[in-house]
Structures are given as C-alpha cells and as structure tokens.
C-alpha atoms as a PDB file:
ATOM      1  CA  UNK A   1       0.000   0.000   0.000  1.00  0.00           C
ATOM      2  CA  UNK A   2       1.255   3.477  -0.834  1.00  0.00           C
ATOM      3  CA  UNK A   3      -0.344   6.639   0.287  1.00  0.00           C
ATOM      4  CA  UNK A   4       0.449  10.102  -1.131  1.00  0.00           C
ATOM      5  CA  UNK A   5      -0.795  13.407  -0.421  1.00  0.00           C
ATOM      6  CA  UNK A   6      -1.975  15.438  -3.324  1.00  0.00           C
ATOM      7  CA  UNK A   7      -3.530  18.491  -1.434  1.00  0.00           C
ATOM      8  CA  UNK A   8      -2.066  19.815   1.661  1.00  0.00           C
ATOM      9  CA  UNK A   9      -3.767  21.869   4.361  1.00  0.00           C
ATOM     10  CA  UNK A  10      -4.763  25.419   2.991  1.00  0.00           C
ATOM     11  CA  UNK A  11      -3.681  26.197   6.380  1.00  0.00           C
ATOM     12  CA  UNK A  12      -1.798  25.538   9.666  1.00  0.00           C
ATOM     13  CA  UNK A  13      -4.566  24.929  12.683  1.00  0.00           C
ATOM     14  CA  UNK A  14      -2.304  27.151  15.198  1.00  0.00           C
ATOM     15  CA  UNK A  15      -1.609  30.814  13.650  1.00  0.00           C
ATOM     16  CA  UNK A  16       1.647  33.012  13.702  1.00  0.00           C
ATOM     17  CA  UNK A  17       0.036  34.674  15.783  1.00  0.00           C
ATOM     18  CA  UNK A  18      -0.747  32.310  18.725  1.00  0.00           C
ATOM     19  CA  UNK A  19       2.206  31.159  18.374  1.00  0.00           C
ATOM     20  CA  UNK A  20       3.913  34.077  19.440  1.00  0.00           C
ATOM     21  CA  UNK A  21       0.989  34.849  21.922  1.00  0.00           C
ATOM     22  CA  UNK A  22       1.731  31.454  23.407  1.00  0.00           C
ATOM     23  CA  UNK A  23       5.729  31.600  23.556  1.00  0.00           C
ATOM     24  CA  UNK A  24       5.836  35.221  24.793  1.00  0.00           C
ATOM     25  CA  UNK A  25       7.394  36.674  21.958  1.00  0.00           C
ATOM     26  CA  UNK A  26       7.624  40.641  21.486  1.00  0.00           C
ATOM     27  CA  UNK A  27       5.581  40.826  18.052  1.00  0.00           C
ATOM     28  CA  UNK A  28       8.698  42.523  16.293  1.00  0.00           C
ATOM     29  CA  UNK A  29      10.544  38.985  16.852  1.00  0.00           C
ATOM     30  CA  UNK A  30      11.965  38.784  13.148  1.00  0.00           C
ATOM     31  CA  UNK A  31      11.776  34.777  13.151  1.00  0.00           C
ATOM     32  CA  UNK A  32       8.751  34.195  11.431  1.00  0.00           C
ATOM     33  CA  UNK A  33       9.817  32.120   8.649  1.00  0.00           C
ATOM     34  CA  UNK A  34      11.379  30.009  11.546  1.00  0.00           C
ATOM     35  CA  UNK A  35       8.684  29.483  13.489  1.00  0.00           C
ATOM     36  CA  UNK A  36       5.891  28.261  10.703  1.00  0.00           C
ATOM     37  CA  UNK A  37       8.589  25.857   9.779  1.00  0.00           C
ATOM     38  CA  UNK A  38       8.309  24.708  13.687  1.00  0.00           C
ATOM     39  CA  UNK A  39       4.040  25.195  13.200  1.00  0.00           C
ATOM     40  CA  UNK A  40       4.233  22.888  10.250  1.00  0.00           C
ATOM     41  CA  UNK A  41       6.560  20.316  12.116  1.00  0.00           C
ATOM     42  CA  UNK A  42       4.841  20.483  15.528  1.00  0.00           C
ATOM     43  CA  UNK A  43       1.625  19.931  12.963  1.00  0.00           C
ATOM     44  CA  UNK A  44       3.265  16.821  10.903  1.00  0.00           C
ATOM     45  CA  UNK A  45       3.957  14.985  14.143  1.00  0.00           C
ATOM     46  CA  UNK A  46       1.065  15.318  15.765  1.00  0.00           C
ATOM     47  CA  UNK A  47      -0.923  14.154  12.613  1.00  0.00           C
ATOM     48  CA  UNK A  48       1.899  11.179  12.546  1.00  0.00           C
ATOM     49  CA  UNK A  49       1.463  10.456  15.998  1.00  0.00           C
ATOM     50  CA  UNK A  50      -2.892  10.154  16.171  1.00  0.00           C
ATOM     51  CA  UNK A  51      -2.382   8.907  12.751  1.00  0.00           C
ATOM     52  CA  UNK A  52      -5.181  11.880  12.023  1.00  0.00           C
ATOM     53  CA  UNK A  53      -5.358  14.728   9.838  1.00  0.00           C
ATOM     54  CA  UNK A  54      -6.358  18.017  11.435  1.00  0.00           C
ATOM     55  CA  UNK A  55      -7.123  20.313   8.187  1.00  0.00           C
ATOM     56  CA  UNK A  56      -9.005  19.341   5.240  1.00  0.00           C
ATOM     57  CA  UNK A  57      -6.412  17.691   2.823  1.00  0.00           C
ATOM     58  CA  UNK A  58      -6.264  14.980   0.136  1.00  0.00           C
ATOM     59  CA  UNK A  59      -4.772  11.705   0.232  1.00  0.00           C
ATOM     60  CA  UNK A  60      -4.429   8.751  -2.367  1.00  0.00           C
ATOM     61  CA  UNK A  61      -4.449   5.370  -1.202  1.00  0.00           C
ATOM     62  CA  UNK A  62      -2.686   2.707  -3.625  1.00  0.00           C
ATOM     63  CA  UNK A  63      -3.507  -0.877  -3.298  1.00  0.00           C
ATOM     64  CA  UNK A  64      -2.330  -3.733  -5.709  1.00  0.00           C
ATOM     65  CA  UNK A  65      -5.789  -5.080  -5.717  1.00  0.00           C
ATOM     66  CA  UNK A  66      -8.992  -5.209  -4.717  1.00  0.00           C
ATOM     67  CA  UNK A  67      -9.755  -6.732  -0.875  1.00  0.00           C
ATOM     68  CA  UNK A  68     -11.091 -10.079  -0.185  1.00  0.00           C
ATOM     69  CA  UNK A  69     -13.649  -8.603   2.201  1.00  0.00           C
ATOM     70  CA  UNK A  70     -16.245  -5.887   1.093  1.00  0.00           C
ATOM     71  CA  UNK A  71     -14.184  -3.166   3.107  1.00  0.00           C
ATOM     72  CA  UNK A  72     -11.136  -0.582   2.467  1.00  0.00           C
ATOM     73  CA  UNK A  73     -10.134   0.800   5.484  1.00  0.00           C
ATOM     74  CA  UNK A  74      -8.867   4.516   4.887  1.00  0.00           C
ATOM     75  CA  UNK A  75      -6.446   5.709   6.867  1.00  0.00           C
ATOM     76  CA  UNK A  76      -5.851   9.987   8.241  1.00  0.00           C
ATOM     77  CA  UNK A  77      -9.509   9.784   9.927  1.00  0.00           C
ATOM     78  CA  UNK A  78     -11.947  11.762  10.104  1.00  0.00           C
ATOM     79  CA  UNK A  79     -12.527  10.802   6.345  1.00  0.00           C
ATOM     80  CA  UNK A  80     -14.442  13.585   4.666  1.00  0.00           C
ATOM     81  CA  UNK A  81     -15.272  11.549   1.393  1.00  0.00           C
ATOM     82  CA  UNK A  82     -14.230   9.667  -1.237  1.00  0.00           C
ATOM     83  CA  UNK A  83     -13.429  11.756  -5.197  1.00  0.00           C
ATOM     84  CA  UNK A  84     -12.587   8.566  -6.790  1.00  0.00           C
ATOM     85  CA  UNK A  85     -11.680   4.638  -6.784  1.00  0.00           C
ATOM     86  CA  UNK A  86      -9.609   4.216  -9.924  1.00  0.00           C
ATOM     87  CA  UNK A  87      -8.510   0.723 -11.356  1.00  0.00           C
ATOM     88  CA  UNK A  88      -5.536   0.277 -13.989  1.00  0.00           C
ATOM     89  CA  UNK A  89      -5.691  -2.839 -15.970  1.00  0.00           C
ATOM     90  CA  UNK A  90      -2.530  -5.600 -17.120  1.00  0.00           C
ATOM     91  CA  UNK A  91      -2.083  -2.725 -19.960  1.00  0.00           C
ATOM     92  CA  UNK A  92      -2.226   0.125 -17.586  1.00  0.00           C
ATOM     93  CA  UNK A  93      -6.145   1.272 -18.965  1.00  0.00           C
ATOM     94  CA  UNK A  94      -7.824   3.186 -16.239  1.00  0.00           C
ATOM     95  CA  UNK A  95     -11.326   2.674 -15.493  1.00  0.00           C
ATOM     96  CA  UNK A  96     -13.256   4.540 -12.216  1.00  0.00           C
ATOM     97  CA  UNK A  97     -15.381   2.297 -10.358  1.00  0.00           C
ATOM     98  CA  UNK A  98     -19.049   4.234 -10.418  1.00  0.00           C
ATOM     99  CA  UNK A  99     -19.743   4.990  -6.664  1.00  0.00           C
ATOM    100  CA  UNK A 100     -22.837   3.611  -6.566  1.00  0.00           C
ATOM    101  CA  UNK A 101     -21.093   0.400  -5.979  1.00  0.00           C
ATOM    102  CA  UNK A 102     -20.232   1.089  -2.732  1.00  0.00           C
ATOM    103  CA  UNK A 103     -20.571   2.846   0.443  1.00  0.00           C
ATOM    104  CA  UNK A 104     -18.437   5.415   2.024  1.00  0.00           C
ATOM    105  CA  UNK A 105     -18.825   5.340   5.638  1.00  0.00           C
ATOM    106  CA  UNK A 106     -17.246   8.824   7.285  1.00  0.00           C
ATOM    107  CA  UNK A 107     -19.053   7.896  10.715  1.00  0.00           C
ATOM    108  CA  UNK A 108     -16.143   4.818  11.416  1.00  0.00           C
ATOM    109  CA  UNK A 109     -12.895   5.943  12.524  1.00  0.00           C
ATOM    110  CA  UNK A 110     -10.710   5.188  10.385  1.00  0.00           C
ATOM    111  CA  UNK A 111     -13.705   5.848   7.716  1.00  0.00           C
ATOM    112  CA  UNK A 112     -14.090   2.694   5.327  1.00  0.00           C
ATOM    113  CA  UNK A 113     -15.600   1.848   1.514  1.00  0.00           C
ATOM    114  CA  UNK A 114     -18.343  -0.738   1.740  1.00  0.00           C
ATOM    115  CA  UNK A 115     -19.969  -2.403  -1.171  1.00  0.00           C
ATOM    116  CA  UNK A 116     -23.737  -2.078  -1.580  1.00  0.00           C
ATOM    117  CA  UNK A 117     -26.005  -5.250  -1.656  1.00  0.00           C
ATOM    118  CA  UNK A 118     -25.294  -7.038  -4.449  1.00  0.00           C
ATOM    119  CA  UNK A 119     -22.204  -5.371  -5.983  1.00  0.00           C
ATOM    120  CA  UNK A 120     -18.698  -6.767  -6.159  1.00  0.00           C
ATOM    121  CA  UNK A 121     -15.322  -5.407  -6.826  1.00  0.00           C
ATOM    122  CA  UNK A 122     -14.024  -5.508 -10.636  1.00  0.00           C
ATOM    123  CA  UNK A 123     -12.684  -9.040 -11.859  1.00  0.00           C
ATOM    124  CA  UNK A 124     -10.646  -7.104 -14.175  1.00  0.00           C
ATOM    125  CA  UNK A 125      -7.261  -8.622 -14.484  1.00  0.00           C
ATOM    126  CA  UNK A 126      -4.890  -5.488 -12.522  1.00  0.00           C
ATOM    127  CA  UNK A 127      -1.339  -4.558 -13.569  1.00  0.00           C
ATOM    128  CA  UNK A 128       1.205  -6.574 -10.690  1.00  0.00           C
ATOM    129  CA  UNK A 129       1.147  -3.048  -8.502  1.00  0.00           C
ATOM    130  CA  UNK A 130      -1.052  -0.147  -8.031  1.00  0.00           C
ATOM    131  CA  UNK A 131      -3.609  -1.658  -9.953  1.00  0.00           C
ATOM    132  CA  UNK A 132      -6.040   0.410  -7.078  1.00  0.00           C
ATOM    133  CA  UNK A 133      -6.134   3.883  -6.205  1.00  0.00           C
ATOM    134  CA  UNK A 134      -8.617   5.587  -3.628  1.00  0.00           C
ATOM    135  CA  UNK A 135      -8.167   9.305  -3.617  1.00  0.00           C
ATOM    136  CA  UNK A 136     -10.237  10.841  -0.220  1.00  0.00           C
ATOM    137  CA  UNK A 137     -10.668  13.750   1.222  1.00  0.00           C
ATOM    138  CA  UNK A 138      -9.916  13.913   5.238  1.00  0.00           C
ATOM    139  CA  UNK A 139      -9.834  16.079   8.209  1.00  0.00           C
ATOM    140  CA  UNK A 140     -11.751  17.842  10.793  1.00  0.00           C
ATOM    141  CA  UNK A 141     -12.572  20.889   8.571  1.00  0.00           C
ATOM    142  CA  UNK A 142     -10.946  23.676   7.023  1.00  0.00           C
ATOM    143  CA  UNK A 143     -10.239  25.929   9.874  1.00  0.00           C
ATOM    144  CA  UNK A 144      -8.757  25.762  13.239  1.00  0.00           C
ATOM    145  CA  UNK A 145     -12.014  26.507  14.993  1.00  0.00           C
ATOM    146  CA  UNK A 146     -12.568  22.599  13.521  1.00  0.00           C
ATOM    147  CA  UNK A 147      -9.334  21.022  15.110  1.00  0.00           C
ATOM    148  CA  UNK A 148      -9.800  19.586  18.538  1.00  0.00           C
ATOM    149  CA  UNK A 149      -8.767  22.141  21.308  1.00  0.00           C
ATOM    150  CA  UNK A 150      -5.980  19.766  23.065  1.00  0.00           C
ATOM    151  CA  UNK A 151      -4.698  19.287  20.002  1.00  0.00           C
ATOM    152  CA  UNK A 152      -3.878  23.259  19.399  1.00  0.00           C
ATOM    153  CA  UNK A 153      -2.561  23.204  22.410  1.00  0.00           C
ATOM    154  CA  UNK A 154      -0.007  20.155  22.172  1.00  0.00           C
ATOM    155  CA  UNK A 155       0.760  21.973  18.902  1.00  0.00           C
ATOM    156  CA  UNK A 156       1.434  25.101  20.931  1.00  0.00           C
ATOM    157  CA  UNK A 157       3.540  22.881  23.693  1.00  0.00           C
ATOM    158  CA  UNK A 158       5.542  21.419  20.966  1.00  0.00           C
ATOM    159  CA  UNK A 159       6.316  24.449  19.006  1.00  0.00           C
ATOM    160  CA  UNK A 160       7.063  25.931  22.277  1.00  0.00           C
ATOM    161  CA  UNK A 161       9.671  23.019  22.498  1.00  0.00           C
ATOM    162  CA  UNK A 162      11.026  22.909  19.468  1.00  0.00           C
ATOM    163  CA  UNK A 163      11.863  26.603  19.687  1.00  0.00           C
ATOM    164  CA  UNK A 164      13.502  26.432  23.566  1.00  0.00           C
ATOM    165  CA  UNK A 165      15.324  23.437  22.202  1.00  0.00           C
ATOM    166  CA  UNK A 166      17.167  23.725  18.692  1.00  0.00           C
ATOM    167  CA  UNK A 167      18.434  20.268  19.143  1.00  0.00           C
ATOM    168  CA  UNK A 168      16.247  16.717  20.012  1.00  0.00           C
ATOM    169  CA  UNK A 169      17.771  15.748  23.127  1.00  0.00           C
ATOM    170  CA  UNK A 170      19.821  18.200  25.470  1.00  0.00           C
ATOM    171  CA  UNK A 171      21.198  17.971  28.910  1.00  0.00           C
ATOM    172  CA  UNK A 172      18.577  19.796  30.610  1.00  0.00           C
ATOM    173  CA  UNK A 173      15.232  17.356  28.166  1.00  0.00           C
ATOM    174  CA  UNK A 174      15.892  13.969  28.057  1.00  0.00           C
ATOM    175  CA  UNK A 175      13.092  13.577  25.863  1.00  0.00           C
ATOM    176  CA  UNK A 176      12.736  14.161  21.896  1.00  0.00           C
ATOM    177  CA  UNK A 177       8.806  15.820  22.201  1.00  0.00           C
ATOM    178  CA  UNK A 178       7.513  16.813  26.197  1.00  0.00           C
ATOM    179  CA  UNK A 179       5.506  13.935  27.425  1.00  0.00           C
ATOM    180  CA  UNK A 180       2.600  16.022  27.654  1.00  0.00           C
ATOM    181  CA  UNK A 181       2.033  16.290  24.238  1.00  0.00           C
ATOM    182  CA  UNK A 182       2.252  12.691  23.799  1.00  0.00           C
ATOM    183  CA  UNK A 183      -0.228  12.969  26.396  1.00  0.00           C
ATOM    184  CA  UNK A 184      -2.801  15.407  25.125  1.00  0.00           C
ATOM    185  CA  UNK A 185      -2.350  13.474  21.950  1.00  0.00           C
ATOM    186  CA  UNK A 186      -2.545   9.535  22.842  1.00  0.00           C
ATOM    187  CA  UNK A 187      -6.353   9.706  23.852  1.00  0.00           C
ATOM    188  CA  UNK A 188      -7.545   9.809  20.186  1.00  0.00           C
ATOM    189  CA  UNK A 189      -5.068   8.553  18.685  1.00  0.00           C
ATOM    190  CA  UNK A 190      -5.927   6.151  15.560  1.00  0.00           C
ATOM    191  CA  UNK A 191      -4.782   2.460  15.449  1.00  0.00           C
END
C-alpha cells in the first residue's frame, strides 16, 4: 500500500500569531519564517502520531488489488469523502469504479468503503502493482475553529519546544517531544 498526499492543508490549525501569543514573543521577533517551519513540524507529528489529519487535505491510497472482504479501510480519519476509486488494468487502462457500488462510511474511525447489496469489486485482471487507487478527502474541517482544542494546544507545547530546544535531546530534556504532548495526543489517537 502506498499513500500520497496530493492536497495539503490550505492552512496551519495554530496561527503566527498564537504562536507568538503562546511563547511570549515581542511581536517585532523577526523569526517568522522560523517558526511556521516549527508550526508545520509540531503539525506533521502530531498528525503522525494520532495517525489523524487536522485540516481538510487529500490523500491517495494505492492498493495492488482489490480486498477479499467488502471493506477498504482509509487511513488519516476523520474521512471527509471519497473523489474517486480508480482501477488500472494488465495494460495500464484506467477505469473509475461508479460509486454507486459502494458505500463510504465517514461515521467509522478510520472511515471505510463498503460495497452495496449485491455489488462486487471488478474481476478485471490489474497490472502486478497499483492496480487500485482511492483518492479521499480527510480532516476535521478547514479551519482551526474545527481542530480539537488539546490538540492546538499540544501543537502550541511542541512548538514551544522545538523553539527552547534547537536540538532533540539536550542535557537539561531527556526527551525528543515533552511527554505532555504525547499525552494530550494519545487519547484519540488512531490504530
């Protein structure tokens, strides 16, 4: 299985702004381009960690073939829908499976394809890898006010750490990311 992201968050769920609000920073601190890397990073792990996605952003989901069972799991929950399940063929001729042959359930966590009632998945003969690809839409929402409010804040922590501590490990933090982030972060996280 391969997954790739096509369509990245319009936007980071913790602002400039906060950020500097949150760290104490005199607004005339010049490291801006600095610290929305450290947003983006502090973002990336989190999402890596819950194995979520916060902002609204598109994924596609490779799979040599079809499943077995009448399911696709999809990972980066909360799945928002499902643009397209595209099949290539032995000669690499893509067809699109018409949706209503199955189900997209965005109430499950991870969110999951299910056929309808009397509907299977193509017999086509598929090329020997990515013969499948699922391309879905995920996230919470497109703005911040979406994204869970302990996760802005281990954002915020980890930004927070990331900035104090240019380095991973240092005398004074034995520890790559403060354990209350992990914290904050391992109640929802996404198995």
């Amino acid at each position: 299985m391969g997954l790739n992201q096509t369509s990245a968050p319009a936007i980071e769920p913790v602002s400039l702004e906060e950020i500097k609000l949150h760290l104490r920073l005199d607004s005339g601190i010049t490291e801006d381009a600095l610290l929305s890397s450290l947003i983006t990073a502090a973002r990336q792990y989190c999402e890596g960690f819950q194995r979520r996605a916060y902002i609204t952003q598109t994924w596609q989901m490779w799979l040599d073939r079809f499943p077995v069972i009448d399911n696709i799991y999809l990972p980066w929950p909360p799945l928002q829908s499902v643009s397209s399940i595209k099949y290539y063929d032995t000669e690499g001729v893509e067809s699109t499976l018409h949706d209503s042959n199955y189900y997209v359930d965005t109430q499950s966590q991870p969110g999951r394809l299910s056929l309808n009632y009397g509907r299977y998945w193509p017999t086509t003969a598929l090329r020997p890898t990515n013969g499948v690809c699922v391309t879905f839409v995920c996230g919470y929402g497109d703005s911040a006010e979406d994204v869970p409010v302990k996760v802005l804040y281990a954002i915020k922590l980890l930004v927070g750490h990331f900035y104090e501590n240019r380095e991973a490990i240092s005398q004074s933090q034995l520890y790559p990311a403060p354990i209350s982030v992990d914290a904050l972060l391992w109640q929802d996280r996404c198995f």
